[in-house]
Protein backbone atom coordinates (compact mmCIF):
# COMPACT_ATOMS: atom_id res chain seq x y z
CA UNK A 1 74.53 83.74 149.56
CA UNK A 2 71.02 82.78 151.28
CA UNK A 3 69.12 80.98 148.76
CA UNK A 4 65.40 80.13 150.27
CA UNK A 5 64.43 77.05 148.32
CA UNK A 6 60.21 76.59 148.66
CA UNK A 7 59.34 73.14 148.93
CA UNK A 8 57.62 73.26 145.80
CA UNK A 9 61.00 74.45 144.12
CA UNK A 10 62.50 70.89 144.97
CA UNK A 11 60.23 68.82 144.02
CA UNK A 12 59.97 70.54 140.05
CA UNK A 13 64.07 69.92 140.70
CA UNK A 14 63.36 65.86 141.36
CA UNK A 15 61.15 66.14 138.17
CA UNK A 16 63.88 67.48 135.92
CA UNK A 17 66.57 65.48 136.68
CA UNK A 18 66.22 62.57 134.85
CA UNK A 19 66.30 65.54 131.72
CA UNK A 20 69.91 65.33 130.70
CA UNK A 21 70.16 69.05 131.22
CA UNK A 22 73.84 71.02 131.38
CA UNK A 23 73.74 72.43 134.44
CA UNK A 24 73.06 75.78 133.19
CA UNK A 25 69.30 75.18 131.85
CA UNK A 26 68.94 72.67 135.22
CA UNK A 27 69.60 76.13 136.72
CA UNK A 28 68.25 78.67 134.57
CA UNK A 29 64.08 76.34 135.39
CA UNK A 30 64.47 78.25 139.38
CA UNK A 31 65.86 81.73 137.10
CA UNK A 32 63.67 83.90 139.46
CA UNK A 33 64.94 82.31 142.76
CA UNK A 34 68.12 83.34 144.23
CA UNK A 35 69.05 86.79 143.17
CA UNK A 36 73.15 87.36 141.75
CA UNK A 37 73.39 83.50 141.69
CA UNK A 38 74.29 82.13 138.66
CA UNK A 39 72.65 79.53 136.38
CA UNK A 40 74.72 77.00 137.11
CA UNK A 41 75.26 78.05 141.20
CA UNK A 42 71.50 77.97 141.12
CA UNK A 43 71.55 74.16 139.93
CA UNK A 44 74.43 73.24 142.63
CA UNK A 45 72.48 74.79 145.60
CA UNK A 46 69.19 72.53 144.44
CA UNK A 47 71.06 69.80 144.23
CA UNK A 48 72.39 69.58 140.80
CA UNK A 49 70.95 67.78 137.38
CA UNK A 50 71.88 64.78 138.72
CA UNK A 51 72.96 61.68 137.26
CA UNK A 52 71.31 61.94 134.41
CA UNK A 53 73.33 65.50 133.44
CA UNK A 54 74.59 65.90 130.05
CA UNK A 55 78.14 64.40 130.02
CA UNK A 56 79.06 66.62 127.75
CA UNK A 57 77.24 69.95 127.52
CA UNK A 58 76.60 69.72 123.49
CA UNK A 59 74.06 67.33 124.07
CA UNK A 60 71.62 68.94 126.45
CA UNK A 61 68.29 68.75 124.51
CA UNK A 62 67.58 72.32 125.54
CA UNK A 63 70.91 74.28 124.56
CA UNK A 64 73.13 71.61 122.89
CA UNK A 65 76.07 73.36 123.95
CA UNK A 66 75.14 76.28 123.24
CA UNK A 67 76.21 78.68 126.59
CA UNK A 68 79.81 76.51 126.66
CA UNK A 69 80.14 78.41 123.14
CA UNK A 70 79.63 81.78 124.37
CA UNK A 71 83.13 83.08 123.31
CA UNK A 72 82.41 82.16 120.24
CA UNK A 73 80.11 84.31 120.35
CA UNK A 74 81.98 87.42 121.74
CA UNK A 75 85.06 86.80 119.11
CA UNK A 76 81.93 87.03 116.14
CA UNK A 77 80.47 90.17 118.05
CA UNK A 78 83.61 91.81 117.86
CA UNK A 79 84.57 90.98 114.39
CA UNK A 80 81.20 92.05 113.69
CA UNK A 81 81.50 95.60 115.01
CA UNK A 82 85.49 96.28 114.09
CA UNK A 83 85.82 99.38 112.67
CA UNK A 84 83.37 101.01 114.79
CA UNK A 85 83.66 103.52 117.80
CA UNK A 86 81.14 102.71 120.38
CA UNK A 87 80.76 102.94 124.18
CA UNK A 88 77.60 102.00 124.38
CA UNK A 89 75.76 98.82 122.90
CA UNK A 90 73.02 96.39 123.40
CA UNK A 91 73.09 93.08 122.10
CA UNK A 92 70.21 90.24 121.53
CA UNK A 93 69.67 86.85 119.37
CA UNK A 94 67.95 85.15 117.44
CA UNK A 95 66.85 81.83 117.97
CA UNK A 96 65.31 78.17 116.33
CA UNK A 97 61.87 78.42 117.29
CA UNK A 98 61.42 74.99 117.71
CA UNK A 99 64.35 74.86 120.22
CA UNK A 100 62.19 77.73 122.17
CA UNK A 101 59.56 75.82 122.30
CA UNK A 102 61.62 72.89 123.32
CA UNK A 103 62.14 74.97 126.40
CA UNK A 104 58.58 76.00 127.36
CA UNK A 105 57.18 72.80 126.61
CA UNK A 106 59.92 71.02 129.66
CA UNK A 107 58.54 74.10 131.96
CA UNK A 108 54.88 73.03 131.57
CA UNK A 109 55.94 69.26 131.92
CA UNK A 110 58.10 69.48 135.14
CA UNK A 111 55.33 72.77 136.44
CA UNK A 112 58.11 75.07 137.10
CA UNK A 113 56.85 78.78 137.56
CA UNK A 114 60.72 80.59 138.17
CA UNK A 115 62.21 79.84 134.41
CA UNK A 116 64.14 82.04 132.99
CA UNK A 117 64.19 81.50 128.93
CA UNK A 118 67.74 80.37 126.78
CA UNK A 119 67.08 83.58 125.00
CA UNK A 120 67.08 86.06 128.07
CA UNK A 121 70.02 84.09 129.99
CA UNK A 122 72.04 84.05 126.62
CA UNK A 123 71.56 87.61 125.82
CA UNK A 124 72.67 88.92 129.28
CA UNK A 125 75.69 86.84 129.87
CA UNK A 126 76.93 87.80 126.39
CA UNK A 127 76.33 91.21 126.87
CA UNK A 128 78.60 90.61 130.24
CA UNK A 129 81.67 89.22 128.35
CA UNK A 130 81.04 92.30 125.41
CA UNK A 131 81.88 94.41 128.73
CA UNK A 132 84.39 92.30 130.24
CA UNK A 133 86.26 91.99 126.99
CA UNK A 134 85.56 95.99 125.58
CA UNK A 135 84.82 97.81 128.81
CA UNK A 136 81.77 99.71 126.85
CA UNK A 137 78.65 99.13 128.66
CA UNK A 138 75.56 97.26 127.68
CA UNK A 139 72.44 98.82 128.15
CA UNK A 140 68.91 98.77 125.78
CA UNK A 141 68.68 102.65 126.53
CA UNK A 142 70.84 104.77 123.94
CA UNK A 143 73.06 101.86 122.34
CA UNK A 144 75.53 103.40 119.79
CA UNK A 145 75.57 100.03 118.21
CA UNK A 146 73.19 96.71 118.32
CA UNK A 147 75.11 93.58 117.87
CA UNK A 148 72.27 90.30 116.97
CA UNK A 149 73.71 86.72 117.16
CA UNK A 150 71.63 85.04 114.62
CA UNK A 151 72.49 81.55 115.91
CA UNK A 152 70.78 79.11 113.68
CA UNK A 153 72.85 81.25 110.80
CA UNK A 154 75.73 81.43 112.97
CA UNK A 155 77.07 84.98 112.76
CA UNK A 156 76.29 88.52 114.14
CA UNK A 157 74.51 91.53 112.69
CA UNK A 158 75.53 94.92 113.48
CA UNK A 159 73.37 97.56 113.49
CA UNK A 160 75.26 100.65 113.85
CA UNK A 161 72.74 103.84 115.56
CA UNK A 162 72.75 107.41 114.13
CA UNK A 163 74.61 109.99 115.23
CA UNK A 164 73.04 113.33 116.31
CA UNK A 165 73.83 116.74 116.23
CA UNK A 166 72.02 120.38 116.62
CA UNK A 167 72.34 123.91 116.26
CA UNK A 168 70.96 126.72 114.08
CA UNK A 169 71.40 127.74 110.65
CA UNK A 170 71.03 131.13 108.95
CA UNK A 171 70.47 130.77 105.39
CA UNK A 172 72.42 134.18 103.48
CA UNK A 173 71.58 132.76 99.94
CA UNK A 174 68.22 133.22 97.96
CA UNK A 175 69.47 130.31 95.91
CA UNK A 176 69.76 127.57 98.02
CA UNK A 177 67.35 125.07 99.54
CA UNK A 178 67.39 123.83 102.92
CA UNK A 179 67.86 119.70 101.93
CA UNK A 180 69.58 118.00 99.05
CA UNK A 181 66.93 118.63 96.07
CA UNK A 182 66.48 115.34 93.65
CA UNK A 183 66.30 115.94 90.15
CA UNK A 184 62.64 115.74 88.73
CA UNK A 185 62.96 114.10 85.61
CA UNK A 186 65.66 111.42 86.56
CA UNK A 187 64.89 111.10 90.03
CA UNK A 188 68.32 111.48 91.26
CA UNK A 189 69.88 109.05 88.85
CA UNK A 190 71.50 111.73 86.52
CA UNK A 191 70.57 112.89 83.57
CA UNK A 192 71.34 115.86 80.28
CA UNK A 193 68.90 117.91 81.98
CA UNK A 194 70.63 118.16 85.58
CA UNK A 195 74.10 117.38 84.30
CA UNK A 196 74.88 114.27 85.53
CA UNK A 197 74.43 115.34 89.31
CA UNK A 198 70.87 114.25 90.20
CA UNK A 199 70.41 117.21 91.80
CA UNK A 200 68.01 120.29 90.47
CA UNK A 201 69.99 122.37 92.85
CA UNK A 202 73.54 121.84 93.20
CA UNK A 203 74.24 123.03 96.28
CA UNK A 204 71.90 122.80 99.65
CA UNK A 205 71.68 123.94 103.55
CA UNK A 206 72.07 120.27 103.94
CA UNK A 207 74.66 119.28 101.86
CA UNK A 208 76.90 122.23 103.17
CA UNK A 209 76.50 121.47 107.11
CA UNK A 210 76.71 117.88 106.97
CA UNK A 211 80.26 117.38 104.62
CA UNK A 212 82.60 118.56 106.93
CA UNK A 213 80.82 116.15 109.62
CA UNK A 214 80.49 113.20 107.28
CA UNK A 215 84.28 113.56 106.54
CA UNK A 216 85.26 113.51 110.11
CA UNK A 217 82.49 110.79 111.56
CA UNK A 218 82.94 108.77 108.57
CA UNK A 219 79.53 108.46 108.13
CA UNK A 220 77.59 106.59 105.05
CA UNK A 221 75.32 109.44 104.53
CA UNK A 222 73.19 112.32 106.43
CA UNK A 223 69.69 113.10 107.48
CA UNK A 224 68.75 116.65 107.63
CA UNK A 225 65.72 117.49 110.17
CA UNK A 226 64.83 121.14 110.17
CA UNK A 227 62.05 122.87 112.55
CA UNK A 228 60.11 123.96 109.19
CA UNK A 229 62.00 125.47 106.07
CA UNK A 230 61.99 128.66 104.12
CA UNK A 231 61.33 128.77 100.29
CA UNK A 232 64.23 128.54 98.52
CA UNK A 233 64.48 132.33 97.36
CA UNK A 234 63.96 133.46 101.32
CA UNK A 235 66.79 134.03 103.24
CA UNK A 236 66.83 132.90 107.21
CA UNK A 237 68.28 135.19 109.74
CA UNK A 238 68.19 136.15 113.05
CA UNK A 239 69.04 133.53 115.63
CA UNK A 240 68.39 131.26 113.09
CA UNK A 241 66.25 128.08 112.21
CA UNK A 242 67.05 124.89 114.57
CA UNK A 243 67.92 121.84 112.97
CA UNK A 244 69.43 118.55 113.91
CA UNK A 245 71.45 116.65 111.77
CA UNK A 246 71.19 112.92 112.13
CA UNK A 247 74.90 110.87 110.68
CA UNK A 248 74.23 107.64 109.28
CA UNK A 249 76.41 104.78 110.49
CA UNK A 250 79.10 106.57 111.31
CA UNK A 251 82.44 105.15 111.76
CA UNK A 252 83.59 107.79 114.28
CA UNK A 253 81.40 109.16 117.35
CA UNK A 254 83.91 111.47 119.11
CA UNK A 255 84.04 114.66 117.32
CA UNK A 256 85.71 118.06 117.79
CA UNK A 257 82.55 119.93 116.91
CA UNK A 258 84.66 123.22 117.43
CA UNK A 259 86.98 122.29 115.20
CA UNK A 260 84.68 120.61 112.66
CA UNK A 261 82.61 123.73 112.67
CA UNK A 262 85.46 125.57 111.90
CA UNK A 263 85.39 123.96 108.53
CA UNK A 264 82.32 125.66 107.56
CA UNK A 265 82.51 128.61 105.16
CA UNK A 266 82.13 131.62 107.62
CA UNK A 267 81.99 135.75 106.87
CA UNK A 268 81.28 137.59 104.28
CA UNK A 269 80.66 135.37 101.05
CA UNK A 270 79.20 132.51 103.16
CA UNK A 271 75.93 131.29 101.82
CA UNK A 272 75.04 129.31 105.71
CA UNK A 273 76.20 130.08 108.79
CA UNK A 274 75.73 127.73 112.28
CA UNK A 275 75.41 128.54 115.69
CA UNK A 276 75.11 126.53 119.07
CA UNK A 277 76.51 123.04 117.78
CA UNK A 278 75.67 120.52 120.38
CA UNK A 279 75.41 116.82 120.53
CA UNK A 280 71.73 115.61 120.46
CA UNK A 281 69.50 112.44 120.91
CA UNK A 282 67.32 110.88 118.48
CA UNK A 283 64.23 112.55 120.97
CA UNK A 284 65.29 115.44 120.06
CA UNK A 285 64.36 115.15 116.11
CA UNK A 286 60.88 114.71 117.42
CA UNK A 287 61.19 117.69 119.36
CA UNK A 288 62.32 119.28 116.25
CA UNK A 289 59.62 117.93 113.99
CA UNK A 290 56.73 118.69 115.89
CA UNK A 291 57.38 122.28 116.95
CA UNK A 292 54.69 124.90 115.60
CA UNK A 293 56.66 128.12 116.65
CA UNK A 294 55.37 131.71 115.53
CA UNK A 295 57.36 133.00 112.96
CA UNK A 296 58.80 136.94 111.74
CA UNK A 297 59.22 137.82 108.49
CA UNK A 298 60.19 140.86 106.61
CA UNK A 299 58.29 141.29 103.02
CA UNK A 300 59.16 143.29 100.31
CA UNK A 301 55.84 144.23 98.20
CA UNK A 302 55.58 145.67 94.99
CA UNK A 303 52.27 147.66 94.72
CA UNK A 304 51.10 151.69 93.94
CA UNK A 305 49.11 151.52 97.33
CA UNK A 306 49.27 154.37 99.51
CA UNK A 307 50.57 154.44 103.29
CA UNK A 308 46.92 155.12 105.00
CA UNK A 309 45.43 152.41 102.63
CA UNK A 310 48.33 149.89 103.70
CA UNK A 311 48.22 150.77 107.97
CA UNK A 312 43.93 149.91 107.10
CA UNK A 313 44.49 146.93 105.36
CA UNK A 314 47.10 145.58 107.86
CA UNK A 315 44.61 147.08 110.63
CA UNK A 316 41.69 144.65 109.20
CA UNK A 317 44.27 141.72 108.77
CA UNK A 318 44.85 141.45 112.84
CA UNK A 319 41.45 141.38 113.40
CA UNK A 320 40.47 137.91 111.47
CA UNK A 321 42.06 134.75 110.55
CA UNK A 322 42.88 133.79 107.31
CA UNK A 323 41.98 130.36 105.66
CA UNK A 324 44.72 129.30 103.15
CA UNK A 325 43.75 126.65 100.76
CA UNK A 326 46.53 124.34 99.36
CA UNK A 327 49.33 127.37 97.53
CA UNK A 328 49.29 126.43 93.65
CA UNK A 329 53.05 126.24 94.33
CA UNK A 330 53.19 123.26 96.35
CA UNK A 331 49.90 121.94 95.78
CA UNK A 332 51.89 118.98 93.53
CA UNK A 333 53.08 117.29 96.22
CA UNK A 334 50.99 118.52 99.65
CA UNK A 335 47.11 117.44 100.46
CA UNK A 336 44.43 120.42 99.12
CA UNK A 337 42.59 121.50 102.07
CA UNK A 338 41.71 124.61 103.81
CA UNK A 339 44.26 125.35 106.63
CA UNK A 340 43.18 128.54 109.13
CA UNK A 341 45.71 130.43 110.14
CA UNK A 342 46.82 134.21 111.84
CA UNK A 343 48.29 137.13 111.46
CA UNK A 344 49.74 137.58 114.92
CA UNK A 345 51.63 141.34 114.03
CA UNK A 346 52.09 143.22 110.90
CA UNK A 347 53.25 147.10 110.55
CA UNK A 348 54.69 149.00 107.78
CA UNK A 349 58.22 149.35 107.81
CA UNK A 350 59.00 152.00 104.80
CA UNK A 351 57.32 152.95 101.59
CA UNK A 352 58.56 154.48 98.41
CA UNK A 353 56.69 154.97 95.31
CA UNK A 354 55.25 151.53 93.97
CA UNK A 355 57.12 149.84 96.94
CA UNK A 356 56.62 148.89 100.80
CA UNK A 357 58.17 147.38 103.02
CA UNK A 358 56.11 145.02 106.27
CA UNK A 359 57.27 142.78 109.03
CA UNK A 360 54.65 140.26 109.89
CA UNK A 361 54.36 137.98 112.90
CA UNK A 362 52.71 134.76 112.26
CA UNK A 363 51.03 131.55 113.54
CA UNK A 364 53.38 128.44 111.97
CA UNK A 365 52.25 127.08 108.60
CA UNK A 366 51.10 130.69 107.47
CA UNK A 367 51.82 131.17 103.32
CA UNK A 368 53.22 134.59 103.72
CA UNK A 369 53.42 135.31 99.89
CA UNK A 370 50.06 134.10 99.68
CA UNK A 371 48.58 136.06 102.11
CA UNK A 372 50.29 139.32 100.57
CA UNK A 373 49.14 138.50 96.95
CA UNK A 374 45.98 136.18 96.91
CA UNK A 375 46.80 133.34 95.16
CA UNK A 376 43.99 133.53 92.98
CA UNK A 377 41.64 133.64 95.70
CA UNK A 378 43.16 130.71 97.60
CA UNK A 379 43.46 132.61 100.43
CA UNK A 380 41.27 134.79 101.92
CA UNK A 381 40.87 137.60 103.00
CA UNK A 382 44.20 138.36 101.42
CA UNK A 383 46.74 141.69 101.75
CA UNK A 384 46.11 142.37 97.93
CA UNK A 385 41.81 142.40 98.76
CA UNK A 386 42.02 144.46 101.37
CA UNK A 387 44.07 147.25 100.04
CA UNK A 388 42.41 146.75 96.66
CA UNK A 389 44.86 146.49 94.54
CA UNK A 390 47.22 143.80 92.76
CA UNK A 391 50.33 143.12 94.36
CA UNK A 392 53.48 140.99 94.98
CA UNK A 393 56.17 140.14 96.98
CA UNK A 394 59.77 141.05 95.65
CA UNK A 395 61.60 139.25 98.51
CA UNK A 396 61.31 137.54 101.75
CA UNK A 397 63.30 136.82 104.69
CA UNK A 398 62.67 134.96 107.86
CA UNK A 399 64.02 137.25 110.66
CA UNK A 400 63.06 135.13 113.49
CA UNK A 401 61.81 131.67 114.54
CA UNK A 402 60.12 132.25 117.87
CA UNK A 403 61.04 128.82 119.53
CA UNK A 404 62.04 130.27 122.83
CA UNK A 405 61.66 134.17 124.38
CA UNK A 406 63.24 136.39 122.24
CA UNK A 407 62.26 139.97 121.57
């Protein structure tokens, strides 16, 4: 292979060889010279370390041994990551930083400007034996698994990447809440007040998607991201809400979602319901976290209000925006402020007496009950004002989640 060696080049190899250097850090000082040449092909084509080379390649000041070990390395990357099902991985190290600085301090003695540091050589040609000996390729974008020689400690930590999934729920149960729900008084340690579970709810959206998957991945435990969430005593149907469903260190990566899915409690009695299971990429919980999609709901509202008074008030509520302070439901645990917000569509479904039905269209982060009833003022102008009289909302649904054209 042509290897054009600048004059310059030679003369910073004349000043290391009287180094001791294995041949591959004599190589690895001309790194950026001589591309698909290896270290040590490198120092053979400038002439070699000389006769001052390390004898034996455990006493190279730079190294001391350390790329003649390298299967050492592999056999503890391996051992490391048994268990696991990966295709995928990336692999780094961690180094002595005074034997770094070993290194940078010979570059600025002997002036060369092509070196290629222990750490970057060491990390690629291990991640080439991983793939000689494995056949999964290494690559920094998407590892399933991260596999860190900590070489001063002598052994390999495994970092083993999420596993993803998506799809949509519909929520058929007023009693349920979309993620596992800690119990307030014991924080999720158990106690006489949740029954030992240290749950407040014993049963979630979460908690029933993700155990058929954590059986079959193996996984240590589940994420659940959702693109918003309904109270608990709303129901979610239409297409659905999307989710993604992250699997933490999971054991097993190739999954039958068909048949997994299959596991899931399905027809009539089924309190959740999943559609369009997909594999998914961490991205795609960003996606999923910072989507503001318009929402459709259908209210129930208890009130002696009649019809014309109702089509008015919903008339008036189009043509303004709303500012919601903080509900008094959730203003424990979310930041009091003043959030404005729309009423996109609203008509009157049915009416009987003391009882109406509405479906409302809304911008995202619009407190629907709040809007109907008032909240004590807290948001204004409210349903309740403008057909003045006191009402309330009997039940909710969420009949669409307008992330994409739909009718």
């Amino acid at each position: 292979m042509p290897f054009d060696v600048p004059d310059r080049a030679t003369a910073v190899a004349d000043r290391a060889r009287d180094r001791g250097l294995c041949p591959e850090c004599f190589g690895r000082l001309f790194g950026r010279l001589g591309h698909g040449l290896s270290n040590p092909e490198r120092a053979e084509r400038l002439g070699g370390p000389g006769p001052a080379a390390a004898e034996d390649e455990a006493t190279c000041p730079i190294c001391d041994g350390l790329f003649a070990r390298l299967d050492t390395w592999v056999d503890r990357s391996l051992r490391a990551a048994e268990g696991y099902e990966w295709h995928r991985f990336a692999c780094g190290s961690r180094w002595d930083p005074e034997r770094l600085a070993r290194e940078e301090m010979l570059w600025t003695e002997i002036g060369t400007e092509w070196g290629e540091s222990a750490r970057s050589a060491f990390n690629r040609e291990l991640g080439k034996r991983i793939e000689r000996r494995t056949g999964a390729a290494g690559s920094p974008e998407g590892p399933e698994v991260v596999l860190l020689a900590d070489l001063p400690v002598g052994r390999v930590e495994l970092t083993v990447l999420p596993l993803y999934l998506q799809g949509r729920y519909r929520k058929l149960d007023r009693t349920l809440p979309q993620t596992r729900w800690p119990c307030r008084r014991c924080r999720g340690r158990g106690c006489d007040t949740c029954g030992g579970t240290g749950k407040t709810y014993p049963d979630s959206v979460e908690e029933i998607i993700a155990a058929p998957f954590l059986r079959a991945s193996e996984a240590q435990g589940s994420r659940f991201h959702g693109m918003g969430r309904e109270d608990i005593d709303a129901r979610m149907l239409g297409r659905g809400r999307p989710f993604v469903l992250e699997l933490v260190r999971p054991r097993r990566r190739t999954l039958d979602l068909r048949s997994i899915a299959a596991e899931l409690p399905d027809g009539p009695g089924a309190r959740v319901e999943v559609r369009n299971l997909a594999p998914a990429q961490a991205s795609d919980v960003v996606r999923i976290k910072e989507a503001a999609p318009e929402k459709s709901y259908r209210v129930g509202v208890r009130g002696d209000v009649a019809v014309a008074k109702v089509n008015e008030a919903l008339d008036l509520a189009l043509s303004r925006a709303i500012a919601q302070r903080t509900p008094t439901r959730v203003a424990h645990r979310r930041a009091d402020r003043v959030r404005t917000r729309r009423i996109v569509a609203a008509r009157l479904v049915d009416a009987s007496e003391g009882r109406f039905t509405l479906d409302v269209r809304t911008e995202a982060g619009t407190y629907v009950k709040e809007w109907v009833e008032g909240d004590g003022g807290r948001t204004e102008p409210n349903l309740a004002a403008l057909v003045g009289a006191p009402l309330s909302v009997e039940f909710l649904d969420v009949m669409e989640i307008h992330d994409s054209e739909v009718d």
